[in-house]
C-alpha atoms as a PDB file:
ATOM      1  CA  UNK A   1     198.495  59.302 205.951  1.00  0.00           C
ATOM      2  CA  UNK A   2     194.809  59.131 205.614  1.00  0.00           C
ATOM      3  CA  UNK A   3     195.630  57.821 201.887  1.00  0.00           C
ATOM      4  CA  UNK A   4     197.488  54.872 202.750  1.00  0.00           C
ATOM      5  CA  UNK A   5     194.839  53.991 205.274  1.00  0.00           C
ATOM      6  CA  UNK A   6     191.893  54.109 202.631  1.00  0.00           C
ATOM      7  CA  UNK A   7     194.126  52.335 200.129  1.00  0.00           C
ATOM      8  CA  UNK A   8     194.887  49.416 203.099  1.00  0.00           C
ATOM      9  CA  UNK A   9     191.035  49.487 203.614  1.00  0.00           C
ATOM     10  CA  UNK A  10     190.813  49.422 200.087  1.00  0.00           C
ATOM     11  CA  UNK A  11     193.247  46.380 199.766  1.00  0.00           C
ATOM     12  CA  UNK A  12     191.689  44.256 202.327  1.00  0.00           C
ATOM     13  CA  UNK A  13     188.370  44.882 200.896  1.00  0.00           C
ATOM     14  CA  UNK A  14     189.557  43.237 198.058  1.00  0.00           C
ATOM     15  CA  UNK A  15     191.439  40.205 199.641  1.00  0.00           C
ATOM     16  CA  UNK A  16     188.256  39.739 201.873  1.00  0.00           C
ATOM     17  CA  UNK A  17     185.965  39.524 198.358  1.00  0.00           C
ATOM     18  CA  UNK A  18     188.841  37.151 196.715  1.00  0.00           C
ATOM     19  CA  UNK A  19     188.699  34.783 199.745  1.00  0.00           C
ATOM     20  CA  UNK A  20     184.889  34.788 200.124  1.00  0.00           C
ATOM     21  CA  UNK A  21     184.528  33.990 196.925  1.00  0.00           C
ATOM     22  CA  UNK A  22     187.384  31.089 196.874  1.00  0.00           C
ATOM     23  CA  UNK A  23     185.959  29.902 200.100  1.00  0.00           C
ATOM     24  CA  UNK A  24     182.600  29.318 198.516  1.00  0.00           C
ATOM     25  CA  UNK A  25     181.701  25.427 197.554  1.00  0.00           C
ATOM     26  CA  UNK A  26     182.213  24.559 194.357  1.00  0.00           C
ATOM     27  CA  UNK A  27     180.136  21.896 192.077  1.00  0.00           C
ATOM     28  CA  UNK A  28     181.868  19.742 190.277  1.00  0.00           C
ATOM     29  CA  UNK A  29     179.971  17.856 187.145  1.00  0.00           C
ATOM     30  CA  UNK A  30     180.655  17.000 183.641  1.00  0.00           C
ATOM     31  CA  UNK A  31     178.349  18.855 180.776  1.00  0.00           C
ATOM     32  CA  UNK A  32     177.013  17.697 177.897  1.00  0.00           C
ATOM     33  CA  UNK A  33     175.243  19.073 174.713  1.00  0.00           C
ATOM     34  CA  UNK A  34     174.206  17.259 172.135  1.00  0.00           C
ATOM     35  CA  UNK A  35     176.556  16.864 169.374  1.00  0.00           C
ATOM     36  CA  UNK A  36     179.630  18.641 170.562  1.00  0.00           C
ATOM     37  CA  UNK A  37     182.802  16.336 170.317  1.00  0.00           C
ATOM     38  CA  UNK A  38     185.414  16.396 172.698  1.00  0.00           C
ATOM     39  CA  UNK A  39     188.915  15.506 171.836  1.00  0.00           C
ATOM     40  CA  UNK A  40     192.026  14.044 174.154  1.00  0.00           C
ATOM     41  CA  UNK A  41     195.403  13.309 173.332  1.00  0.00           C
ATOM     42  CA  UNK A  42     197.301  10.671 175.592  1.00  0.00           C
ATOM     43  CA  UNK A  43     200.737   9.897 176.331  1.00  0.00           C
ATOM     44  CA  UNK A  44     201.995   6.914 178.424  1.00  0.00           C
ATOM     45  CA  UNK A  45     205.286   5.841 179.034  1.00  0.00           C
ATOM     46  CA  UNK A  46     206.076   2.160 180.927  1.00  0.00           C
ATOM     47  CA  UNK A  47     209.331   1.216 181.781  1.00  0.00           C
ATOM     48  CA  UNK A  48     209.396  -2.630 183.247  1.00  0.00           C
ATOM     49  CA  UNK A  49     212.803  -3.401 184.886  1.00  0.00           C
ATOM     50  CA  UNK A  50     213.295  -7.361 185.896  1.00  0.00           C
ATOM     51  CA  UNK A  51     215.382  -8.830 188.469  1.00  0.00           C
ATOM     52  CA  UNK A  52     217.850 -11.272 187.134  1.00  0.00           C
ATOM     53  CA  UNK A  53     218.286 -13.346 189.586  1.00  0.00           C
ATOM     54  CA  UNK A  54     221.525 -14.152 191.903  1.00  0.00           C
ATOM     55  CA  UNK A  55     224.682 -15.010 189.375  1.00  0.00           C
ATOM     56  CA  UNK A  56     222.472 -14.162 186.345  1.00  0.00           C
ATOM     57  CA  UNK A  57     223.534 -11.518 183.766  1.00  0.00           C
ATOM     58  CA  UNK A  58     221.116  -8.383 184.356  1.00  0.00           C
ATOM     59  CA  UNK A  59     218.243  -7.774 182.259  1.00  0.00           C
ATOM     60  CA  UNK A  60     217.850  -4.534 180.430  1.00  0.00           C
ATOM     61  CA  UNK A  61     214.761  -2.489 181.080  1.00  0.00           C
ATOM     62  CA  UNK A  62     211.986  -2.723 178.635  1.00  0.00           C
ATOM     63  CA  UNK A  63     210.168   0.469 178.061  1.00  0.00           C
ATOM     64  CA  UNK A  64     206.910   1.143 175.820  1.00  0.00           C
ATOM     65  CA  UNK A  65     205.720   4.802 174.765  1.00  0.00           C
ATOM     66  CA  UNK A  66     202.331   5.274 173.218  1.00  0.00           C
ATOM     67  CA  UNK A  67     200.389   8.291 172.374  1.00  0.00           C
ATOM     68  CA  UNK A  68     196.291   7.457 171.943  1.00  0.00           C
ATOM     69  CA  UNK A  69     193.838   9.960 170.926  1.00  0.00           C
ATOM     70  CA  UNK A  70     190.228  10.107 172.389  1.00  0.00           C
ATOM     71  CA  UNK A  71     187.198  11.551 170.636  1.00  0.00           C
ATOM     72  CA  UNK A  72     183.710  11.744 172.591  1.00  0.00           C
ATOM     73  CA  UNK A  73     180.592  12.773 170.583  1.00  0.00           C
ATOM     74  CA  UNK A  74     177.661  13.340 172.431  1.00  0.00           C
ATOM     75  CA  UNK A  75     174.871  11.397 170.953  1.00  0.00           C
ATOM     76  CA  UNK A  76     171.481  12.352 173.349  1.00  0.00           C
ATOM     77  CA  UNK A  77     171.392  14.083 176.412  1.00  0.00           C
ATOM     78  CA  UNK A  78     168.540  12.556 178.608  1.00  0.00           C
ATOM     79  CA  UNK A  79     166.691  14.836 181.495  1.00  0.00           C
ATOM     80  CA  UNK A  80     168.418  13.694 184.385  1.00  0.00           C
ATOM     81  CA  UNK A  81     171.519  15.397 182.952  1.00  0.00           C
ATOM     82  CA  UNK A  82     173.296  12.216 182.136  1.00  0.00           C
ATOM     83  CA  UNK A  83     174.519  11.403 178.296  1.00  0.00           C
ATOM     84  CA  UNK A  84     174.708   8.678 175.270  1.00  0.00           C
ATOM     85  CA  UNK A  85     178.826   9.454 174.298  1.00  0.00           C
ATOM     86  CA  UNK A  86     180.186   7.616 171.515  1.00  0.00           C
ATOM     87  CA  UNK A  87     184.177   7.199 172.273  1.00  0.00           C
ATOM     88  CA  UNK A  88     186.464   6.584 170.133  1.00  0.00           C
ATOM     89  CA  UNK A  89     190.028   5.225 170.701  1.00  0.00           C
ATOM     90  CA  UNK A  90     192.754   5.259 168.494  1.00  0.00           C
ATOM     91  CA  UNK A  91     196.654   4.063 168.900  1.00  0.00           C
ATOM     92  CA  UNK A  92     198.708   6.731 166.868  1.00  0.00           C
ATOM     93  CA  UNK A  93     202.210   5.996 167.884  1.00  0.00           C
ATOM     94  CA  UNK A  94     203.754   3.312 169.817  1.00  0.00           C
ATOM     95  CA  UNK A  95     207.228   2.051 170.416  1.00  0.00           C
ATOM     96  CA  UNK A  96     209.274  -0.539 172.272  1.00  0.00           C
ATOM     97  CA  UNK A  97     212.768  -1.063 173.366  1.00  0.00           C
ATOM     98  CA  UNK A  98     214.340  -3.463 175.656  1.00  0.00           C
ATOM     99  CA  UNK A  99     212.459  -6.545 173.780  1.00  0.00           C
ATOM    100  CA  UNK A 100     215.255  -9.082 172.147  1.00  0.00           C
ATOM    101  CA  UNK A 101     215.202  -8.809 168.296  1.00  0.00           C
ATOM    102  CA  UNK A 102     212.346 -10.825 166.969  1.00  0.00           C
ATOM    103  CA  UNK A 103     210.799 -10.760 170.366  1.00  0.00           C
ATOM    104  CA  UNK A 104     209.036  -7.091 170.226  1.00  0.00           C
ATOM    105  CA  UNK A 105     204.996  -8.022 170.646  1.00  0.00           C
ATOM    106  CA  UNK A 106     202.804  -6.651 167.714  1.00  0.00           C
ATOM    107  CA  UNK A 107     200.958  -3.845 168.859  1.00  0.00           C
ATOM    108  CA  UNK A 108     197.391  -3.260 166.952  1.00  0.00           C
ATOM    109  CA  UNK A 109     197.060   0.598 165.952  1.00  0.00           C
ATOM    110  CA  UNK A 110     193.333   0.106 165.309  1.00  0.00           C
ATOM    111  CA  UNK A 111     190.590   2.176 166.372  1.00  0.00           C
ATOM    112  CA  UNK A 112     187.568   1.309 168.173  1.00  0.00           C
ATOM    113  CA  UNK A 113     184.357   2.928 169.576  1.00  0.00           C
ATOM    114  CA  UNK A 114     182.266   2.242 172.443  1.00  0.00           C
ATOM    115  CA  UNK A 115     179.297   4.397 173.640  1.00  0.00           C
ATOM    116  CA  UNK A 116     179.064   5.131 176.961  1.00  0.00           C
ATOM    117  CA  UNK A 117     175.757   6.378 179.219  1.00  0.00           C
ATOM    118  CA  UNK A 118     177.644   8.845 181.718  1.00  0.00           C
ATOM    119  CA  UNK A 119     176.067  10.583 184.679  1.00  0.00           C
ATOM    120  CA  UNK A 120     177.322  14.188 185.451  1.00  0.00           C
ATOM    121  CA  UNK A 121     179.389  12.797 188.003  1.00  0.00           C
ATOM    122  CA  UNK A 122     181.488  10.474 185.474  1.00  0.00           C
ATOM    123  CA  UNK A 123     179.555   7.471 186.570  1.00  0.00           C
ATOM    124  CA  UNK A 124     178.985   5.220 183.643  1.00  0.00           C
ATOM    125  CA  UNK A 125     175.932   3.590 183.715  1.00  0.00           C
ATOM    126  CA  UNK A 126     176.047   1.022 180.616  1.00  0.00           C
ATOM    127  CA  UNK A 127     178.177   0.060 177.392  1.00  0.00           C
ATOM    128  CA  UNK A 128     177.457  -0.579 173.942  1.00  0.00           C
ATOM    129  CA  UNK A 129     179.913  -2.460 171.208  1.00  0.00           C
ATOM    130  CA  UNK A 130     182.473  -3.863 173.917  1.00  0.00           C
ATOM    131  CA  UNK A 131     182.577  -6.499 170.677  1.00  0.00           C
ATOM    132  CA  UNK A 132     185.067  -3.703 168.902  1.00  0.00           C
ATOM    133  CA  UNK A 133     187.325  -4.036 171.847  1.00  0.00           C
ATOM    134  CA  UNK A 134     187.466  -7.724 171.844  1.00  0.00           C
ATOM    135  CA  UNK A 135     188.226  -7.573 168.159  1.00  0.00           C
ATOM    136  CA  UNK A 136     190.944  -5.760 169.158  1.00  0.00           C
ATOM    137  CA  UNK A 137     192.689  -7.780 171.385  1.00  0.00           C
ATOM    138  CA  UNK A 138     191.738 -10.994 168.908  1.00  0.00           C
ATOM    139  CA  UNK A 139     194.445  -9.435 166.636  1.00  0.00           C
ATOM    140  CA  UNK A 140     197.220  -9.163 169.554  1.00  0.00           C
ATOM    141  CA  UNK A 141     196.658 -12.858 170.519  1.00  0.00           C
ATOM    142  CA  UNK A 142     193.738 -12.300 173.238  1.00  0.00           C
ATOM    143  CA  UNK A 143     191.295 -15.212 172.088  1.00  0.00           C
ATOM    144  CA  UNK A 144     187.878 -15.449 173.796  1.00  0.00           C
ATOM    145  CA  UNK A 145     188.717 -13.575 176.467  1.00  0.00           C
ATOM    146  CA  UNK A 146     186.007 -11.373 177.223  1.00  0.00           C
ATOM    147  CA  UNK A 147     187.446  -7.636 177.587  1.00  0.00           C
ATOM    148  CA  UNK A 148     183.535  -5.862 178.311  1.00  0.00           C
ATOM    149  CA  UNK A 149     184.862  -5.558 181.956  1.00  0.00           C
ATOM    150  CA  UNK A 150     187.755  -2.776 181.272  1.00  0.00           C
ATOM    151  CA  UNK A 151     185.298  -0.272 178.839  1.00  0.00           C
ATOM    152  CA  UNK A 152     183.719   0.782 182.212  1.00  0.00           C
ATOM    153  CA  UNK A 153     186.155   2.690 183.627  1.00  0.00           C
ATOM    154  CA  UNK A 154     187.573   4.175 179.711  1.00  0.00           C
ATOM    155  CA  UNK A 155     185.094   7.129 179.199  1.00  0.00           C
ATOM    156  CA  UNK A 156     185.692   8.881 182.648  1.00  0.00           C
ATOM    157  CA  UNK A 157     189.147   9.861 184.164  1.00  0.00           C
ATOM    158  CA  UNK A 158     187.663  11.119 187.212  1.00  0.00           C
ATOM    159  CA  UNK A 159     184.517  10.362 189.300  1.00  0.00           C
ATOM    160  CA  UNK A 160     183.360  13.488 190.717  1.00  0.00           C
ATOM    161  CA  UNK A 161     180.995  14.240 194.031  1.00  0.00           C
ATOM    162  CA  UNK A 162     177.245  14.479 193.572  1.00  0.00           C
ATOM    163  CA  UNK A 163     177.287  17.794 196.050  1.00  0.00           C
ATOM    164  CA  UNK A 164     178.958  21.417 195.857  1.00  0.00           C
ATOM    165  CA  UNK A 165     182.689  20.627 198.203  1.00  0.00           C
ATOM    166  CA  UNK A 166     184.811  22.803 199.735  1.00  0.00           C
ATOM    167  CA  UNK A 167     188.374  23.595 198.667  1.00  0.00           C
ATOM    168  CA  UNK A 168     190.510  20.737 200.625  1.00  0.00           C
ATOM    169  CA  UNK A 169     187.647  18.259 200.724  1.00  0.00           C
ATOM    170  CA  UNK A 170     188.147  14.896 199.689  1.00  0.00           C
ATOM    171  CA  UNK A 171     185.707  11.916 198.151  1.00  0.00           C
ATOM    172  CA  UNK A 172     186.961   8.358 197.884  1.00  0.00           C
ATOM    173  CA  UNK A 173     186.198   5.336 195.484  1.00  0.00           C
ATOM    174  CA  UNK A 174     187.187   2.067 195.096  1.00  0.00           C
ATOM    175  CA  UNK A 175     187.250   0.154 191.622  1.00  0.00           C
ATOM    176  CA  UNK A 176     187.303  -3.001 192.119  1.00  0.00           C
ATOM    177  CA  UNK A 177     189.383  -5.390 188.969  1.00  0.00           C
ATOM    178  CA  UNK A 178     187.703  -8.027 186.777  1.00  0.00           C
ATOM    179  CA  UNK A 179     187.211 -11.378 187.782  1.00  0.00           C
ATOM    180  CA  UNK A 180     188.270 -11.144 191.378  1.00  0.00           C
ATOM    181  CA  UNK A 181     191.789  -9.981 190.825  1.00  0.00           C
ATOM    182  CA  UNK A 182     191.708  -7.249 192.942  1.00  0.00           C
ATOM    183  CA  UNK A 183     190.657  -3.424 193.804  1.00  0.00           C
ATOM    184  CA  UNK A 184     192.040   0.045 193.740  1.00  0.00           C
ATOM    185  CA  UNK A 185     191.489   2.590 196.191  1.00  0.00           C
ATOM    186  CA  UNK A 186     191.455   6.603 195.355  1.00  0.00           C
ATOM    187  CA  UNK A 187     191.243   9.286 197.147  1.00  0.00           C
ATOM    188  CA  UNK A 188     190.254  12.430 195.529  1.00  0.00           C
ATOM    189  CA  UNK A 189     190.716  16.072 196.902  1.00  0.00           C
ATOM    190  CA  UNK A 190     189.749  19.641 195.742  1.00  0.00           C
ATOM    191  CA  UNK A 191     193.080  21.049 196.041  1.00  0.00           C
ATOM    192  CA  UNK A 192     192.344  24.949 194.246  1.00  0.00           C
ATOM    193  CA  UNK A 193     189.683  26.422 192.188  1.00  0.00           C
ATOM    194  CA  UNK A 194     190.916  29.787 190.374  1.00  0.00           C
ATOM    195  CA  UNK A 195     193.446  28.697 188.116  1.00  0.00           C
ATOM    196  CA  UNK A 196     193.316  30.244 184.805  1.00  0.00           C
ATOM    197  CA  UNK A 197     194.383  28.221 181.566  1.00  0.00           C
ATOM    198  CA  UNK A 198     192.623  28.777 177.892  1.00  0.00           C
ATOM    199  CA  UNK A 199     190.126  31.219 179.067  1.00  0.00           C
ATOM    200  CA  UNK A 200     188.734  28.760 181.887  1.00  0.00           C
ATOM    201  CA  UNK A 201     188.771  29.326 185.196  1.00  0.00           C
ATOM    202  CA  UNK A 202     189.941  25.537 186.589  1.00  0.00           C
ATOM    203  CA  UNK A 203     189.732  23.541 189.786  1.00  0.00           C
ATOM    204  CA  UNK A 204     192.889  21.222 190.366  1.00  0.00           C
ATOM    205  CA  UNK A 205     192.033  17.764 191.415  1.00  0.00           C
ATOM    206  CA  UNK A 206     194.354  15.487 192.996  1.00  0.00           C
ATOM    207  CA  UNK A 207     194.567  11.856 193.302  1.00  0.00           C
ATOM    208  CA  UNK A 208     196.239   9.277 195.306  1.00  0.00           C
ATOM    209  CA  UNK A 209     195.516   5.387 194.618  1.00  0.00           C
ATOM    210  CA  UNK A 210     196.578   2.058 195.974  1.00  0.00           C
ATOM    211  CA  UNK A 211     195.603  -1.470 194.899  1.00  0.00           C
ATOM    212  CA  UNK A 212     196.442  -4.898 195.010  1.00  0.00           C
ATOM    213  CA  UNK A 213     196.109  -7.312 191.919  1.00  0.00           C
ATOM    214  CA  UNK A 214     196.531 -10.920 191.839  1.00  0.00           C
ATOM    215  CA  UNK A 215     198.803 -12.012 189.139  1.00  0.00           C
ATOM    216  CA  UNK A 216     198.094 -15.567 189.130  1.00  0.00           C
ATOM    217  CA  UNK A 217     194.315 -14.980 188.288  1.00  0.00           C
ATOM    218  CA  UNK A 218     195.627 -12.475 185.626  1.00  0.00           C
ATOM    219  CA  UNK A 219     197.673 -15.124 184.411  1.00  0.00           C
ATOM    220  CA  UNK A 220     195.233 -18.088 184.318  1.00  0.00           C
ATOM    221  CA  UNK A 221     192.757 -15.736 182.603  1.00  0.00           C
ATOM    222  CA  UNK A 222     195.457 -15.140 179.667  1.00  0.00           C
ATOM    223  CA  UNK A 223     196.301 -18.567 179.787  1.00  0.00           C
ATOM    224  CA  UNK A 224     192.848 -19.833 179.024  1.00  0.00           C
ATOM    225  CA  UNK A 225     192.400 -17.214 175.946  1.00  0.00           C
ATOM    226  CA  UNK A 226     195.761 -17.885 174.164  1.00  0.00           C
ATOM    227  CA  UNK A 227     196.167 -20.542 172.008  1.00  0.00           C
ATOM    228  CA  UNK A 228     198.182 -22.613 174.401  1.00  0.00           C
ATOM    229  CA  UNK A 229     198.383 -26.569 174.924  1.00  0.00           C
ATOM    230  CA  UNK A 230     196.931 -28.250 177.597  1.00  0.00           C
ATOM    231  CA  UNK A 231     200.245 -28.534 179.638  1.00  0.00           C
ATOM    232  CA  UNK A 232     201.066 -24.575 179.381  1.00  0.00           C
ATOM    233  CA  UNK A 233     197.708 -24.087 181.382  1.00  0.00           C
ATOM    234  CA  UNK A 234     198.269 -26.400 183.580  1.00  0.00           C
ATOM    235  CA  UNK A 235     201.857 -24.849 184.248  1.00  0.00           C
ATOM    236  CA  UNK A 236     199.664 -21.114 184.183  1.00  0.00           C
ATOM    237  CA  UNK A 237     197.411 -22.589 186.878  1.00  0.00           C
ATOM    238  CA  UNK A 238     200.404 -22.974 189.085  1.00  0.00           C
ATOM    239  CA  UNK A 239     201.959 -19.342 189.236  1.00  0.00           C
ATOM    240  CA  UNK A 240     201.131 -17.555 192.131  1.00  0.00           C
ATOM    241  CA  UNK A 241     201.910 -13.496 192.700  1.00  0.00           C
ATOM    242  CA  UNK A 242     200.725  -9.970 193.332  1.00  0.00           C
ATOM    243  CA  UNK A 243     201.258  -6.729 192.211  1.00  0.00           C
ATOM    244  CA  UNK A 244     201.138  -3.432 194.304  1.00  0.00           C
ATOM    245  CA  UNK A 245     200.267  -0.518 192.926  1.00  0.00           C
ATOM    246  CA  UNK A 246     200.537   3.261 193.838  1.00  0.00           C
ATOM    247  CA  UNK A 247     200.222   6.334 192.594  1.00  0.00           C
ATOM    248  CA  UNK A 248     198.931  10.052 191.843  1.00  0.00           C
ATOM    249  CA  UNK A 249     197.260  12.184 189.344  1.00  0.00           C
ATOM    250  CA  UNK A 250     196.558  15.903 188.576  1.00  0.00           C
ATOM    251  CA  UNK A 251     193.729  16.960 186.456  1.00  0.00           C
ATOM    252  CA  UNK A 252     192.270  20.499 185.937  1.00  0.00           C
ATOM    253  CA  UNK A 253     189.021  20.705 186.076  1.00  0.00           C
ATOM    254  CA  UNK A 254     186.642  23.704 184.142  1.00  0.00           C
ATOM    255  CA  UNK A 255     183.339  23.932 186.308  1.00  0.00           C
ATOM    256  CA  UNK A 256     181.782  25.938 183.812  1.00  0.00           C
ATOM    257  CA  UNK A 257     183.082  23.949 180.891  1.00  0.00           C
ATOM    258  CA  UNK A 258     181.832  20.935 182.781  1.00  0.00           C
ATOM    259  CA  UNK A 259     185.219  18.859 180.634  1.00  0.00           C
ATOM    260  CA  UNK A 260     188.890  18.003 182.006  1.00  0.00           C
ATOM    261  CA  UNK A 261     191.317  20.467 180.544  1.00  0.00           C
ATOM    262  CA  UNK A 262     194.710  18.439 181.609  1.00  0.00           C
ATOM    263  CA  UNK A 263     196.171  16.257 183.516  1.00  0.00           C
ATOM    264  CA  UNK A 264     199.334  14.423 184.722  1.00  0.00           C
ATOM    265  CA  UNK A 265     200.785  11.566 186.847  1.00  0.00           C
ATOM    266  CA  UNK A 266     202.855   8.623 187.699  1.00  0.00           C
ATOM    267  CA  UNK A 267     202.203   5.403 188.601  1.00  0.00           C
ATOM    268  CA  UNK A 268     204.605   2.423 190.847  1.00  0.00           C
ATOM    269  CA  UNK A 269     203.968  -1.173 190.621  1.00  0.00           C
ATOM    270  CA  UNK A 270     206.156  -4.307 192.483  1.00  0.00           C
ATOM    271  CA  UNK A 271     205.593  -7.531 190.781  1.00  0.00           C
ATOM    272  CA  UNK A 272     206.344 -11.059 192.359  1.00  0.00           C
ATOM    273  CA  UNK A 273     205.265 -14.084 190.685  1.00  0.00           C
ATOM    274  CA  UNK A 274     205.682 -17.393 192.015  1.00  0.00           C
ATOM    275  CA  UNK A 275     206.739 -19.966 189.119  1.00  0.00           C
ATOM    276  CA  UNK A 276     205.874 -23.801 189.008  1.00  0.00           C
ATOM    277  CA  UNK A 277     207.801 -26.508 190.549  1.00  0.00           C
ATOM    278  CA  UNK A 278     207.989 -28.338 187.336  1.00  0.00           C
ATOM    279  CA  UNK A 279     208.978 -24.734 185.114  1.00  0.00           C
ATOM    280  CA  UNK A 280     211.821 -24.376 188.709  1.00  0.00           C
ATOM    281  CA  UNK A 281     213.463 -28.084 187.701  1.00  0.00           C
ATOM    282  CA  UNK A 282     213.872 -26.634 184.404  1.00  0.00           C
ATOM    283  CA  UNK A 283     216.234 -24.293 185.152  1.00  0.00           C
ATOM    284  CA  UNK A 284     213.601 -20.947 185.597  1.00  0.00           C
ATOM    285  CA  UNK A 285     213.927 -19.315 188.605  1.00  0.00           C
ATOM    286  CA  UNK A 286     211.690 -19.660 191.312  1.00  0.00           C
ATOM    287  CA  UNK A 287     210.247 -15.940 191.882  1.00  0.00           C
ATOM    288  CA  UNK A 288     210.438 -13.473 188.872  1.00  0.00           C
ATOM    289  CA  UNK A 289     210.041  -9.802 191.032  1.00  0.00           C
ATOM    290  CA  UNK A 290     209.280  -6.788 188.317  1.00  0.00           C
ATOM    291  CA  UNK A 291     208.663  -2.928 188.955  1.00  0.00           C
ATOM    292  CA  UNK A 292     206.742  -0.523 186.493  1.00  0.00           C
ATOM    293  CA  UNK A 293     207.065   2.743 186.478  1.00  0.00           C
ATOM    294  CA  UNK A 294     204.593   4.726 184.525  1.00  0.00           C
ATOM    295  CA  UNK A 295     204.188   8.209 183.254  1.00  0.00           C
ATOM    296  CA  UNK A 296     201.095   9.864 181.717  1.00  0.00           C
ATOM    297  CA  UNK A 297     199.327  12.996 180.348  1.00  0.00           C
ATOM    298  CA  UNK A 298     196.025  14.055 178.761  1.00  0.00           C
ATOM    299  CA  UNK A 299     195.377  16.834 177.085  1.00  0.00           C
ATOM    300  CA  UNK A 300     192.145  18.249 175.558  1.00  0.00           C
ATOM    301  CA  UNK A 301     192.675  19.943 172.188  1.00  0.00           C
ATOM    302  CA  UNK A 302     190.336  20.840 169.136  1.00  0.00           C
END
């Protein structure tokens, strides 16, 4: 009898260390060393499904899968613990069905770098060569239209708290979208730290996000970069709309790593756009309504 009793002693010595030591805060923060390169493999899948409209033959969804590989080398680490990262981005697969035949929009698989100055917390504090973006979207059709407003928020997937938190805290951020078209809310919470995968002991991060975008500046902005005539802007500066988003993400974090290990989610979009008066007389309807649904993953590998 005494035996059991020591070994229960025994046992809830144990599960009293474990919990202490799960109950203590844990600091989040991204490491760097100079020249070490980090590598990501992404996979997104969008399916867009479009109302057809009352008596109108339905639509069939189109849906785009792409995998993209990121590579971060870490140029210069400066003494406030922040980093120069050169990041590259390359398209390595994509494909599209749904589109009509002779309709399917070129894709560029191109690579580009930017490099980034990122505080431990993922915060990035300035951008060099956003002119390798633009290039980019030059060769799908984007002309003039300045893209240095999206490279901001490409290096970091998650922005982490400048103090130690507790398991079940939460931090919030809002980003807001170029140009006044709108701002997403997330909310960020330290779900479990403990989790073993590849040698690393990992803290699971969740997110939730919401946001609002305003399609008709989206669509004015695109108007005024593609080589369109005079009356096709004018018809652009007419459309109205908004899209909703929502969503969640899981990442693992490694503390000691200071690097994202993986991570996984789904986004939800409603889209309602407004068309012109004059496009309406033509015979297009009046309100085009459009839901995305889109899947992702990241990996680190080496």
């Amino acid at each position: 009898m005494k035996r059991w009793f020591v070994l229960f002693l025994v046992g809830v010595v144990i599960c009293c260390a474990v919990w202490s030591a799960s109950a203590e805060p844990v600091k989040l923060a991204y490491k760097f060393t100079k020249g070490e390169l980090d590598k990501y493999r992404s996979n997104i899948s969008v399916t867009i499904t479009t109302s057809s409209g009352p008596g109108k033959p339905s639509i069939p969804p189109i849906v785009v899968t792409m995998e993209t590989v990121q590579q971060s080398r870490t140029l210069e680490v400066l003494p406030d613990g922040s980093a120069k990262v050169r990041v590259s981005h390359s398209i390595s697969s994509v494909s599209v069905s749904g589109v009509p035949k002779g309709k399917t929009p070129a894709v560029p698989k191109q690579s580009f770098s930017l490099v980034y100055t990122m505080s431990p917390q993922g915060r990035i504090t300035s951008v060099e060569g956003a002119q390798n973006l633009q290039k980019m979207f030059e060769s799908a059709g984007l002309r003039n239209f300045d893209m240095s407003f999206l490279t901001n928020q490409m290096a970091s997937y998650v922005l982490l708290p400048e103090e130690p938190i507790d398991i079940g805290s939460t931090w919030k951020q809002v980003i807001p979208l170029p140009l006044g078209w709108g701002e997403v809310s997330v909310e960020s919470t330290l779900d479990s730290y403990g989790e073993k995968i590849w040698s690393q002991t990992a803290a699971r991060i969740s997110q939730k996000f919401t946001g609002r975008m305003d399609l008709g500046q989206v669509v004015r902005s695109l108007a005024g970069s593609m080589a369109s005539t005079e009356k096709e802007r004018q018809a652009a500066s007419q459309i109205t709309g908004t899209m909703d988003m929502n969503g969640t993400m899981t990442f693992l974090f490694a503390p000691e790593l200071g690097k994202i290990l993986k991570g996984s989610g789904q986004m939800w979009a409603e889209m309602t756009l407004n068309m012109p008066g004059a496009a309406v007389a033509q015979g297009a309807p009046s309100q085009m309504q459009m839901h995305m649904d889109m899947k992702c993953s990241i990996t680190r590998f080496k």
